[in-house]
Structures are given as structure tokens and as C-alpha cells.
C-alpha atoms as a PDB file:
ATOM      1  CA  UNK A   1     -39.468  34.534  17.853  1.00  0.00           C
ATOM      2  CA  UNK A   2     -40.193  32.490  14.588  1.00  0.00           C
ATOM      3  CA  UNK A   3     -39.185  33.692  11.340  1.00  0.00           C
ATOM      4  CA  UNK A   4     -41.491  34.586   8.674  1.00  0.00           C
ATOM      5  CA  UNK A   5     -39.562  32.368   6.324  1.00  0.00           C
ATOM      6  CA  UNK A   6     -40.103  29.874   8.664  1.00  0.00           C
ATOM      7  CA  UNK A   7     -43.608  29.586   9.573  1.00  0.00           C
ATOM      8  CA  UNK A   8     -44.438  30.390   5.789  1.00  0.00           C
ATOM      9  CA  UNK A   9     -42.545  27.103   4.950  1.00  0.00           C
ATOM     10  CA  UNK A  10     -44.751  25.196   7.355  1.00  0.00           C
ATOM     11  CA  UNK A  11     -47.810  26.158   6.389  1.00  0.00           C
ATOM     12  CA  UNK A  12     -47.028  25.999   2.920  1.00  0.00           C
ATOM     13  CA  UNK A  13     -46.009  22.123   3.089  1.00  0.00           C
ATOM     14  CA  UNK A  14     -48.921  21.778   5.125  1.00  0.00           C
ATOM     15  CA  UNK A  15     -51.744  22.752   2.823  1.00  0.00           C
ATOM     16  CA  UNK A  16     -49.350  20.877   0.072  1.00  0.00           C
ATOM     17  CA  UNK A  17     -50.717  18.084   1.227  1.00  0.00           C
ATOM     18  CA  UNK A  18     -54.347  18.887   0.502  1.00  0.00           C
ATOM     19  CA  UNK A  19     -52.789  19.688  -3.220  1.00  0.00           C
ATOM     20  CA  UNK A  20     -51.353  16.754  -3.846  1.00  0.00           C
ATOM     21  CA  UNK A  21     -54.315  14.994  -2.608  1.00  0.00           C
ATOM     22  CA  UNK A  22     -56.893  17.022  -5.060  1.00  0.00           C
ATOM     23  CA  UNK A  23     -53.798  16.623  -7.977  1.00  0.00           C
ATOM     24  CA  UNK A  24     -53.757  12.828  -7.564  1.00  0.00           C
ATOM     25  CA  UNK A  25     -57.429  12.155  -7.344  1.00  0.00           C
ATOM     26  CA  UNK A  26     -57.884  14.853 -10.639  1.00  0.00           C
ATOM     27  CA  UNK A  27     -55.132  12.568 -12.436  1.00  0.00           C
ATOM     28  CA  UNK A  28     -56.814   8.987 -11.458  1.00  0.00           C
ATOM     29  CA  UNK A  29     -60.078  10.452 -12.760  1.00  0.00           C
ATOM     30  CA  UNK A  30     -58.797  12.331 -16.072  1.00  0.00           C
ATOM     31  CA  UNK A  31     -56.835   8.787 -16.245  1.00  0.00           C
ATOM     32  CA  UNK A  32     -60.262   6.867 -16.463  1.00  0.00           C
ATOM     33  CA  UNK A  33     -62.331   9.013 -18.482  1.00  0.00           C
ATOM     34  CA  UNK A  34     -59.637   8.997 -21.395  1.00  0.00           C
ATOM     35  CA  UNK A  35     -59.770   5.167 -21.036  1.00  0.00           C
ATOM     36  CA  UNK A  36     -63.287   4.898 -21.575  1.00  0.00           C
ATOM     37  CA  UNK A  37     -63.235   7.647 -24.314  1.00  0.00           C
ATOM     38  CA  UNK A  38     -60.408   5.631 -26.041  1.00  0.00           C
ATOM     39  CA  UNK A  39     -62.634   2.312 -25.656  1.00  0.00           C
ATOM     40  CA  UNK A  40     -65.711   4.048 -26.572  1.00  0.00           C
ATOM     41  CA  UNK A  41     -63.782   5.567 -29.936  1.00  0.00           C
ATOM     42  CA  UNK A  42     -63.583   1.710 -30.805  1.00  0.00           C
ATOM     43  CA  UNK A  43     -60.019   1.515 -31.496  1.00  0.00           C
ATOM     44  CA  UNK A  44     -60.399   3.633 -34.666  1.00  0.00           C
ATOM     45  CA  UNK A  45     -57.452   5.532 -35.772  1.00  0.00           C
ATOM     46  CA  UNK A  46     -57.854   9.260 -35.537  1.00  0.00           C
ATOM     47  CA  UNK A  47     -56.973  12.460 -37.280  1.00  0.00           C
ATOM     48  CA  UNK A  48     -56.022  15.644 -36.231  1.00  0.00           C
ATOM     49  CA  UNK A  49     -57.184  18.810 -38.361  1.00  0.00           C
ATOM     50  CA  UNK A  50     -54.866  21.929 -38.473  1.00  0.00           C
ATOM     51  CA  UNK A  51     -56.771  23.978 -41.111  1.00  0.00           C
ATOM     52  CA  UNK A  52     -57.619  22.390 -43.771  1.00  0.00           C
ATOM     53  CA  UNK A  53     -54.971  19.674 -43.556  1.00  0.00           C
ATOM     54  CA  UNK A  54     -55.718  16.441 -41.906  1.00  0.00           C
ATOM     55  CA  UNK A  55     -52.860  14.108 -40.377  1.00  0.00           C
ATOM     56  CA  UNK A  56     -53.452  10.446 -38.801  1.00  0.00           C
ATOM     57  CA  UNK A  57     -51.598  10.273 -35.645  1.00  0.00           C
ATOM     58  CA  UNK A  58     -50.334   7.266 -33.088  1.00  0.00           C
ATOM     59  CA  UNK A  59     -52.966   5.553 -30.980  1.00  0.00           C
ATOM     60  CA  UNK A  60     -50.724   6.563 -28.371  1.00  0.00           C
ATOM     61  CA  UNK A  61     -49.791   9.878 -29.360  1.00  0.00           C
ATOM     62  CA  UNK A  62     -53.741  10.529 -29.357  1.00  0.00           C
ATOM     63  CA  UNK A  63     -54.532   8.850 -25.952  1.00  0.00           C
ATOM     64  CA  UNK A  64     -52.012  11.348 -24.045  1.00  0.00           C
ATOM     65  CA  UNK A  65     -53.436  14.154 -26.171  1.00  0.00           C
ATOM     66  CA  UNK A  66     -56.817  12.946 -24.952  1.00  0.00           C
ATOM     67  CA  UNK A  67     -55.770  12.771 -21.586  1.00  0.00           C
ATOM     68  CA  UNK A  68     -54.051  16.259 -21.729  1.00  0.00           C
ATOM     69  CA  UNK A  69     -57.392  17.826 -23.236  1.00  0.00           C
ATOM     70  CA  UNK A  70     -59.687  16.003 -20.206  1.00  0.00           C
ATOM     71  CA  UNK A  71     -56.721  17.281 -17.556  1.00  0.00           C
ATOM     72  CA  UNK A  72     -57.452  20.548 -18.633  1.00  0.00           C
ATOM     73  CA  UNK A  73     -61.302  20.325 -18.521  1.00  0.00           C
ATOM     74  CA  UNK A  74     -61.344  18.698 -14.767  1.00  0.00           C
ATOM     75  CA  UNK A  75     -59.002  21.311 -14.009  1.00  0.00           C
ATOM     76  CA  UNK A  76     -61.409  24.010 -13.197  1.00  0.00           C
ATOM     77  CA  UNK A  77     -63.512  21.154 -10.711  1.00  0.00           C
ATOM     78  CA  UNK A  78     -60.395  20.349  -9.139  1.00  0.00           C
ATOM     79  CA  UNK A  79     -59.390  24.360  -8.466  1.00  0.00           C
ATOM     80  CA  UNK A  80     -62.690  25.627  -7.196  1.00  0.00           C
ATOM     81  CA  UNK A  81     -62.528  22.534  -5.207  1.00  0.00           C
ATOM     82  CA  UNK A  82     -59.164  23.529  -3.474  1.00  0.00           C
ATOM     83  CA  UNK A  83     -60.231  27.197  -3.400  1.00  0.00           C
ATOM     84  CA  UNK A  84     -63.192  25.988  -0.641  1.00  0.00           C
ATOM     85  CA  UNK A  85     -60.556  23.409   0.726  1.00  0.00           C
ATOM     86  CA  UNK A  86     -58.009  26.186   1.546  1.00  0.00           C
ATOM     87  CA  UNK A  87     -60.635  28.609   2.964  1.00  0.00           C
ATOM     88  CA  UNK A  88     -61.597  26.216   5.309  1.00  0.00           C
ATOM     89  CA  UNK A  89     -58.128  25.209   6.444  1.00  0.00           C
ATOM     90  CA  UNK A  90     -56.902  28.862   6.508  1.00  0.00           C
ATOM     91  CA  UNK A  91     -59.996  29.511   9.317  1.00  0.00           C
ATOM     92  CA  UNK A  92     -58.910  25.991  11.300  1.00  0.00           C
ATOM     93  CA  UNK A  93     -55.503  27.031  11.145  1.00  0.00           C
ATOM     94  CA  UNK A  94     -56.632  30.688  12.454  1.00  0.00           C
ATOM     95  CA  UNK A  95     -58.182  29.356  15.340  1.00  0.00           C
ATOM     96  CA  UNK A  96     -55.835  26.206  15.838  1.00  0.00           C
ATOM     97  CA  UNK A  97     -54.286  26.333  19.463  1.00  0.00           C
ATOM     98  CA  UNK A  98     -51.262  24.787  18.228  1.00  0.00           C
ATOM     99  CA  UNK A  99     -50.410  27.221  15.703  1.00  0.00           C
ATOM    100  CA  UNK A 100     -51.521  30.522  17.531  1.00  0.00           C
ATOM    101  CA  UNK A 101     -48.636  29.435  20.031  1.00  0.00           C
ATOM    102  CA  UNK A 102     -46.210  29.532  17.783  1.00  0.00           C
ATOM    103  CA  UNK A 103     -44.178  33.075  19.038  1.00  0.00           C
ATOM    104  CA  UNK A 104     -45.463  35.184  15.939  1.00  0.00           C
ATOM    105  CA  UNK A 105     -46.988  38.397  15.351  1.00  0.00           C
ATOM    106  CA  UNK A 106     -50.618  38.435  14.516  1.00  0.00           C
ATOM    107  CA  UNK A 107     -50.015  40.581  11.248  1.00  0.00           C
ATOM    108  CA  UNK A 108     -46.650  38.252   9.997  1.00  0.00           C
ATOM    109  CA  UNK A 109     -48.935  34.856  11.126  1.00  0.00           C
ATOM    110  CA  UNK A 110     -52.076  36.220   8.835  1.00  0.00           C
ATOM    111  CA  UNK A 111     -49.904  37.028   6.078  1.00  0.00           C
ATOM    112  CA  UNK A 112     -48.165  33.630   6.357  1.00  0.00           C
ATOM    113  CA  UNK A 113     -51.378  31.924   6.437  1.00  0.00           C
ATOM    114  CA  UNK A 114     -53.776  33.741   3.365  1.00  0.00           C
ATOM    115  CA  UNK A 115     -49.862  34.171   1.315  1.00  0.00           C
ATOM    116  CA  UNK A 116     -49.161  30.130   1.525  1.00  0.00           C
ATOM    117  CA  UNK A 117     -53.161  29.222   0.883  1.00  0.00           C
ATOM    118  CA  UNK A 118     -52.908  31.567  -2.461  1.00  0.00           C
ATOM    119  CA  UNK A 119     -49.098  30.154  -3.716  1.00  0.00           C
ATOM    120  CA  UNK A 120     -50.364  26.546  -3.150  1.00  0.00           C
ATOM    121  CA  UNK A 121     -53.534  27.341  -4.934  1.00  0.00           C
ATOM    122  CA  UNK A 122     -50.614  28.811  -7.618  1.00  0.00           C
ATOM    123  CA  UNK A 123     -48.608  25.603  -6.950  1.00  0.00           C
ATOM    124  CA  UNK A 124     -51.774  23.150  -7.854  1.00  0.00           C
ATOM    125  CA  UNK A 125     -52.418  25.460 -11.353  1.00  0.00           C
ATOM    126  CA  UNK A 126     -48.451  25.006 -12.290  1.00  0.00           C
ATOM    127  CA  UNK A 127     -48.926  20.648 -11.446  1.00  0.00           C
ATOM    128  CA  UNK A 128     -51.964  20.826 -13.741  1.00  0.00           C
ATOM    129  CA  UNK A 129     -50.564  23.132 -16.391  1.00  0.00           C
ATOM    130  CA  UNK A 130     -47.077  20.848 -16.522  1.00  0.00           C
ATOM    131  CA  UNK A 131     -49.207  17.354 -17.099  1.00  0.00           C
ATOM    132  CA  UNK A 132     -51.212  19.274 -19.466  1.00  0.00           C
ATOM    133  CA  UNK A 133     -47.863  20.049 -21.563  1.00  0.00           C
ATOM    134  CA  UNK A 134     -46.029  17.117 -21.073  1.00  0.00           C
ATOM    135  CA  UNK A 135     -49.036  15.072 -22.100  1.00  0.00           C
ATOM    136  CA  UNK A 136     -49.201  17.210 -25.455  1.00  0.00           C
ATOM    137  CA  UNK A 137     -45.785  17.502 -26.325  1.00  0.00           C
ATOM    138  CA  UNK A 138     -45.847  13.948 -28.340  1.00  0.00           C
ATOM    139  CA  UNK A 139     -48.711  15.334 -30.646  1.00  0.00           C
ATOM    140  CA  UNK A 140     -46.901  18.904 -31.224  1.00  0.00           C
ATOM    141  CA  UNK A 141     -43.610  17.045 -32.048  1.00  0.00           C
ATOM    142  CA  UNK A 142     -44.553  14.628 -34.017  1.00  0.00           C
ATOM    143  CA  UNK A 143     -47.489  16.406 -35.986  1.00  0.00           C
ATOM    144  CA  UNK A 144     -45.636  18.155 -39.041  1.00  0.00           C
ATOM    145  CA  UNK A 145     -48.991  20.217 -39.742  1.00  0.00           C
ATOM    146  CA  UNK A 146     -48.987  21.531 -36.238  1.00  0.00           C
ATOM    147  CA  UNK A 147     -45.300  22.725 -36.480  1.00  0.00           C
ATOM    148  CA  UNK A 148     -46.093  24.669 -39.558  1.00  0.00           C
ATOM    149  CA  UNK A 149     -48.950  26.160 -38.287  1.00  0.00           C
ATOM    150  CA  UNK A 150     -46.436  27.703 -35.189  1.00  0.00           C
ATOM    151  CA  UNK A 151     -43.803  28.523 -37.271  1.00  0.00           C
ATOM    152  CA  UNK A 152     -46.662  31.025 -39.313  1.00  0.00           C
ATOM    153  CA  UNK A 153     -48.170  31.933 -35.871  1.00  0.00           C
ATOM    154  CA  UNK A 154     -46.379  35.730 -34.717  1.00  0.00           C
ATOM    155  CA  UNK A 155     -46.307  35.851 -30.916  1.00  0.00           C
ATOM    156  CA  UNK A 156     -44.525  39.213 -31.567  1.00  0.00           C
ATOM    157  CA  UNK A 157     -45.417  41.248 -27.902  1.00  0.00           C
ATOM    158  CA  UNK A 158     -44.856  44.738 -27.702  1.00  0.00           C
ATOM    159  CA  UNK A 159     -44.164  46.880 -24.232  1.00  0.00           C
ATOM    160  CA  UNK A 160     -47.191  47.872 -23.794  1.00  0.00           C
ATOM    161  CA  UNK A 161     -48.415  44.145 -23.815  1.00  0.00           C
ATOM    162  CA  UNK A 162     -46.255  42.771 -21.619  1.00  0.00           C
ATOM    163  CA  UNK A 163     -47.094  46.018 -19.511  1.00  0.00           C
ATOM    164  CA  UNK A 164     -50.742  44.545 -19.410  1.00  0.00           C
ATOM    165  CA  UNK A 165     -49.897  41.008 -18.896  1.00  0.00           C
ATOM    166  CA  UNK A 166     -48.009  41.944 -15.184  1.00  0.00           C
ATOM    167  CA  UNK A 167     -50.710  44.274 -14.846  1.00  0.00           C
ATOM    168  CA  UNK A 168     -53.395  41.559 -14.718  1.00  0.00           C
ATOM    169  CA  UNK A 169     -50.984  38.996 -12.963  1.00  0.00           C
ATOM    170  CA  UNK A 170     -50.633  41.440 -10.180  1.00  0.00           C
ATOM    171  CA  UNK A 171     -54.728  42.209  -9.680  1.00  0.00           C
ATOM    172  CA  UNK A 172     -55.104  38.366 -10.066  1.00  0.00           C
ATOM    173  CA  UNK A 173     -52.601  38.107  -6.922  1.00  0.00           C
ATOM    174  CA  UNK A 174     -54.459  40.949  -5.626  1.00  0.00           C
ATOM    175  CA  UNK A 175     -57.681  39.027  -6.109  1.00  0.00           C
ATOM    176  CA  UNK A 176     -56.396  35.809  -4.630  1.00  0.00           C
ATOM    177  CA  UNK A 177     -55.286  37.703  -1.411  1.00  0.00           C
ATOM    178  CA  UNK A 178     -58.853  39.331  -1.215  1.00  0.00           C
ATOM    179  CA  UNK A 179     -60.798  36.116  -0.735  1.00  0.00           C
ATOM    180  CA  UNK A 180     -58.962  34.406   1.485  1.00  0.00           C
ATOM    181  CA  UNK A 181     -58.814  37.526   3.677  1.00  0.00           C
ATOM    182  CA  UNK A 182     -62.537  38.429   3.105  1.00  0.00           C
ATOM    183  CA  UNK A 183     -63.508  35.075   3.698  1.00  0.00           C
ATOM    184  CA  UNK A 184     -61.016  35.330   7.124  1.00  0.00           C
ATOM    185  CA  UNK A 185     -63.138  38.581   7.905  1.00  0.00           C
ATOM    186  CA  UNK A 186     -66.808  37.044   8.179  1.00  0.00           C
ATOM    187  CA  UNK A 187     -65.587  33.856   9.783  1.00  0.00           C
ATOM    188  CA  UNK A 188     -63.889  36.223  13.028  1.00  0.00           C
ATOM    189  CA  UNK A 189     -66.362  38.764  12.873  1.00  0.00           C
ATOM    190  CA  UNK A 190     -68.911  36.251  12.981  1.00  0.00           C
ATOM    191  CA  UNK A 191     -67.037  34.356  15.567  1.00  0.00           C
ATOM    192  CA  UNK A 192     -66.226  37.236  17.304  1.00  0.00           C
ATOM    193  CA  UNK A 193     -70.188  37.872  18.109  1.00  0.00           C
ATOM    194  CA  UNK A 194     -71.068  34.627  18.568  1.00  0.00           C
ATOM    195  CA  UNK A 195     -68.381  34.168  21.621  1.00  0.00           C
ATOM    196  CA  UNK A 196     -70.403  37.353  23.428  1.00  0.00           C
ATOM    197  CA  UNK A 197     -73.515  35.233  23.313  1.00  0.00           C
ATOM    198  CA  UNK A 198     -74.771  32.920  26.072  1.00  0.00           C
ATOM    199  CA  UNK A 199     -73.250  29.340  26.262  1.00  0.00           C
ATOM    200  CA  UNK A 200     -75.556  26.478  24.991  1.00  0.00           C
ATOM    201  CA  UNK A 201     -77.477  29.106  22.580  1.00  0.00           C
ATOM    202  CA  UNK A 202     -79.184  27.196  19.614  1.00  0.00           C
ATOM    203  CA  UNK A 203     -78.145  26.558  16.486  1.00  0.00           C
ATOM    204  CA  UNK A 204     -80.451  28.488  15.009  1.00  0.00           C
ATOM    205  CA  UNK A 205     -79.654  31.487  16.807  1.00  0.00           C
ATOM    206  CA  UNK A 206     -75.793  30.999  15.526  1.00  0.00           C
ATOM    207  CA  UNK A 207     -77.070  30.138  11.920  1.00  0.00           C
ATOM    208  CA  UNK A 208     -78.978  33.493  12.444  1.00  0.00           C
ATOM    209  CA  UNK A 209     -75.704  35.331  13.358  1.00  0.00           C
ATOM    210  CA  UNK A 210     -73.978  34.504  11.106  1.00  0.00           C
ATOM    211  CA  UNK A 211     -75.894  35.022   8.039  1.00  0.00           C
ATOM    212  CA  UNK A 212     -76.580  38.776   9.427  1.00  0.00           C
ATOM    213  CA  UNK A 213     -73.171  39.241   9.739  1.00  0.00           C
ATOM    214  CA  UNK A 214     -72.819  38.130   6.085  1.00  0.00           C
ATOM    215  CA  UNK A 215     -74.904  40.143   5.032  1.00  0.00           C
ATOM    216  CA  UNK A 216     -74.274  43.020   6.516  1.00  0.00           C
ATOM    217  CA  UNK A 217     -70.394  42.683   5.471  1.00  0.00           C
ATOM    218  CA  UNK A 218     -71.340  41.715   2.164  1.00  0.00           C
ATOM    219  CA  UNK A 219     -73.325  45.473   1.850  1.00  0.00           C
ATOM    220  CA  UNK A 220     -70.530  47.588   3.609  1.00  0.00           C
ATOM    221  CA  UNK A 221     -68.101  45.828   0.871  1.00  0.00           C
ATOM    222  CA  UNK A 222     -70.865  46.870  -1.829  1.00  0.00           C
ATOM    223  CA  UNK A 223     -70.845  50.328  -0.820  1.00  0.00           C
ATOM    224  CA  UNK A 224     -67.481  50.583  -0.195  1.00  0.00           C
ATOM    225  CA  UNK A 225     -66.759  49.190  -3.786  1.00  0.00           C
ATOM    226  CA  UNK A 226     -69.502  51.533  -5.034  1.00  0.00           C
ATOM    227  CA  UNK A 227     -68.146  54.748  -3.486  1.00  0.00           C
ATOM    228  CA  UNK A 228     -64.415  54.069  -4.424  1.00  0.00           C
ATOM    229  CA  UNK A 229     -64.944  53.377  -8.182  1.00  0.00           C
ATOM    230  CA  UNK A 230     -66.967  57.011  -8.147  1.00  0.00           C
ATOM    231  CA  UNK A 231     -64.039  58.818  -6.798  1.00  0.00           C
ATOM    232  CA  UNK A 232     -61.227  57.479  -8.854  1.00  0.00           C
ATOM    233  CA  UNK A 233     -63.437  56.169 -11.971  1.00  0.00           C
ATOM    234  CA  UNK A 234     -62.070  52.971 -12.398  1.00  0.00           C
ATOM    235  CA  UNK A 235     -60.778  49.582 -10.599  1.00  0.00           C
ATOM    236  CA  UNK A 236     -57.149  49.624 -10.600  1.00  0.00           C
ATOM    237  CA  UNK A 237     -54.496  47.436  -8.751  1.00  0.00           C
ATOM    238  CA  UNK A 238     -53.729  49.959  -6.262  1.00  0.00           C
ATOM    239  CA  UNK A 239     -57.421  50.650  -5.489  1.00  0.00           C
ATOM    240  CA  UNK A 240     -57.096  46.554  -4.494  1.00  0.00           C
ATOM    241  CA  UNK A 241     -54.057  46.801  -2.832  1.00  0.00           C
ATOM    242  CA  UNK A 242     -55.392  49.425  -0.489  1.00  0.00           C
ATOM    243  CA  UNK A 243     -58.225  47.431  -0.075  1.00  0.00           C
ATOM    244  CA  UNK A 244     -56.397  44.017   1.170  1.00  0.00           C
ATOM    245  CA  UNK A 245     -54.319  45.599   3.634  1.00  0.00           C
ATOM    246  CA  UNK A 246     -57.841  47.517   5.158  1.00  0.00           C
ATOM    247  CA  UNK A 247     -59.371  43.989   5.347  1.00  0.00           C
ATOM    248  CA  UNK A 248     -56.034  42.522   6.432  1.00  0.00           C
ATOM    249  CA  UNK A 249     -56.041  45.227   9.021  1.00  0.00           C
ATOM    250  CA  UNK A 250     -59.621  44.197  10.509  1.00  0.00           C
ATOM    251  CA  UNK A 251     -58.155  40.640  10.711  1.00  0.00           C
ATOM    252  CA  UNK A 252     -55.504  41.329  12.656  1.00  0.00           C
ATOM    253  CA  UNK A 253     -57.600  43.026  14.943  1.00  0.00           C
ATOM    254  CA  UNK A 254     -60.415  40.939  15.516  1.00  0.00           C
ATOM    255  CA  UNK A 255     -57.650  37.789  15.539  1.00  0.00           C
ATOM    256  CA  UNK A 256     -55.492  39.662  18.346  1.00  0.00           C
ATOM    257  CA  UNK A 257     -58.381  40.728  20.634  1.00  0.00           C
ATOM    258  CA  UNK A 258     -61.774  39.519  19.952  1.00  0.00           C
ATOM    259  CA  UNK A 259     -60.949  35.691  18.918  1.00  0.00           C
ATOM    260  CA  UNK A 260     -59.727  32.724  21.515  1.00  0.00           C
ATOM    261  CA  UNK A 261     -57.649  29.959  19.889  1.00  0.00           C
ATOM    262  CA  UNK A 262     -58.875  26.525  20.619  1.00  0.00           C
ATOM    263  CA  UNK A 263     -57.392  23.252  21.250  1.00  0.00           C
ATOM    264  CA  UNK A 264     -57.321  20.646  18.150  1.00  0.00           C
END
């Protein structure tokens, strides 16, 4: 049998790749709108205001800050665009021949599959978030107005803060998790139907079945969302927890007996 460890480090360098790919193409593009915002600005010299202070800074210094600010806008495109990028692999990689054969169990080879989509997804936001820095850092050294204005900021956090801060990192895990397992759920339930249905049927008749079965998972999530925040009064990470491993639970299912692998 294959390790958990193992598989999980397969998958995860294989959906790297799409990361690096989105990453690269985000830098190119950040990389040519600062040059035409630099050539647009007309080679004045800038200033940067902190207050009411104002501070000229180096051409250069300002064309990485520019850059930083413009990685940080195209970030969002460049997330939402791996988000649909690593829902669609997750479902290839679900029904791949090649990787259902590997000698797994169905609940460690789900796992494996939504946990390395969500840490690359993680992995992509750290690459962005480490240019983003690094690209500043020459403006926050070298801008004596800027390092005042930290030294008077208080980033004092209490207990109860950081309490809240793991809170919300743990739902946002949670939250991760739940798409790509949601998403997991209407592709095999819909796949799972369509398989019972006569070869050659139209596309139309699959476009048909699988918007009902959208739909219809969409409501039972509705209610089931509805009902649970009446008992206990509020969302809580528990209340998501429970819910993953349900949906996780109805993956494994449908993956182990209702869904053929097929060949690449």
C-alpha cells in the first residue's frame, strides 16, 4: 500500500505546476503594467505621503513599490483563477485511471487530493504575498517618514485576539476544504447518474442532468445550512467541520461504488 505522505507529495508537486504557471504569467503581467505606468508617469519624480509629511523617493525605489502595489491587485485574478484550475484538476485526477490504481484507500486518496488542491492554493497566496514584501521592503527602509509612522503604530494583541485570529484561520481551512469537496460532490453525483443512462444519449439530456442535480444539491445544502444554524444559533467551526467530513463521506461513497475510473 502507498503512504499517505506519499501520494500527498505527488499530488501536491503535481498541481505545483499549475501554480507556478498562474505565478509566472501574474508576475510577467504585473511586470508590464508597472512599465507602462512608470512610462505613462513621464519620468517625473514622485512622492510618497505618510500623513501630512511628504518624502521624494528613488525612481527605483518607486517602480518596485509600483510593482508590489499592481502584484497585489492581480492577485485576486490570479487566485480565483487557480481556485477553478484546481477544481477541475481535483475531478480529472478523481476519475484518472492512472491515479485510482495507485493501492490507496478511497477516504486517504480524497483527502490527499481536496488537502494538496487547498495547501497549493495556500502555497500560490504565500509566492504572491513574499514578492509583494520583498518588492516593498526598499520603500519601508529607506522612507524615514514611514519608519516613524511604525514605530507610533501599537500592534499590541491580546489573548483573546490571537484567540480570534486561529479561530478564523481554522474556518478559512474549513472553507477551503468545503469547496473542493462540494464541488467533488456534484461532479460524482452527477456522474454517477449520468453512467445509468443509455450510451450515445444527447448532450442536452446530460446538460439537463446535470443542472438538476445542481440544483437539487444546491437546495438540500440550503436547507441543511438553514436547519443547522436554527438549532445551534450560530455558524461555528465545528458546525463546518461536521459538515466536511458528511460531504467527504458522500464522496467516498459515490467514488468507491458508483464512479468508474477512466483511462487518460
Amino acid at each position: 500500500m502507498t503512504s499517505f505522505n506519499t501520494l500527498f507529495n505527488r499530488m501536491f508537486q503535481e498541481k505545483s505546476k499549475s501554480v507556478y504557471l498562474i505565478y509566472l504569467i501574474q508576475a510577467f503581467a504585473t511586470l508590464f503594467f508597472t512599465i507602462m505606468m512608470t512610462v505613462s508617469a513621464g519620468g517625473h519624480s514622485q512622492e510618497v505621503v505618510v500623513g501630512n509629511a511628504r518624502e521624494s523617493i528613488n525612481p527605483i525605489v518607486e517602480f518596485l513599490f509600483m510593482f508590489a502595489v499592481m502584484m497585489f491587485m492581480t492577485s485576486f485574478i490570479a487566485v480565483f483563477v487557480y481556485w477553478i484550475v484546481s477544481s477541475v484538476k481535483n475531478e480529472r485526477i478523481n476519475r484518472s485511471q492512472t491515479w485510482r490504481l495507485i493501492p490507496i484507500s478511497d477516504t486517504k486518496f480524497l483527502l490527499s487530493n481536496f488537502g494538496t488542491a487547498f495547501f497549493t492554493y495556500i502555497w500560490l497566496g504565500i509566492l504572491e504575498i513574499a514578492t509583494v514584501i520583498v518588492a516593498s521592503l526598499p520603500l519601508l527602509l529607506s522612507s524615514k517618514e514611514i519608519k516613524i509612522a511604525l514605530q507610533r503604530s501599537n500592534f499590541d494583541f491580546s489573548a483573546q485576539d490571537w484567540g480570534q485570529l486561529l479561530g478564523g484561520l481554522f474556518l478559512m481551512i474549513l472553507l477551503g476544504y468545503a469547496w473542493y469537496a462540494v464541488v467533488s460532490l456534484i461532479n460524482l453525483s452527477s456522474r454517477s447518474i449520468m453512467d445509468f443512462l443509455p450510451s450515445g444519449s444527447s448532450k442536452v439530456l446530460v446538460f439537463f442532468v446535470r443542472l438538476v442535480t445542481v440544483i437539487v444539491i444546491i437546495w438540500l445544502f440550503a436547507y441543511a445550512g438553514t436547519t443547522l444554524f436554527s438549532v445551534i444559533g450560530r455558524f461555528t467551526p465545528f458546525a463546518f467541520l461536521a459538515f466536511d467530513v458528511i460531504v467527504t463521506l458522500i464522496d467516498i461513497l459515490l467514488l468507491n461504488k458508483f464512479v468508474e475510473a477512466k483511462q487518460n
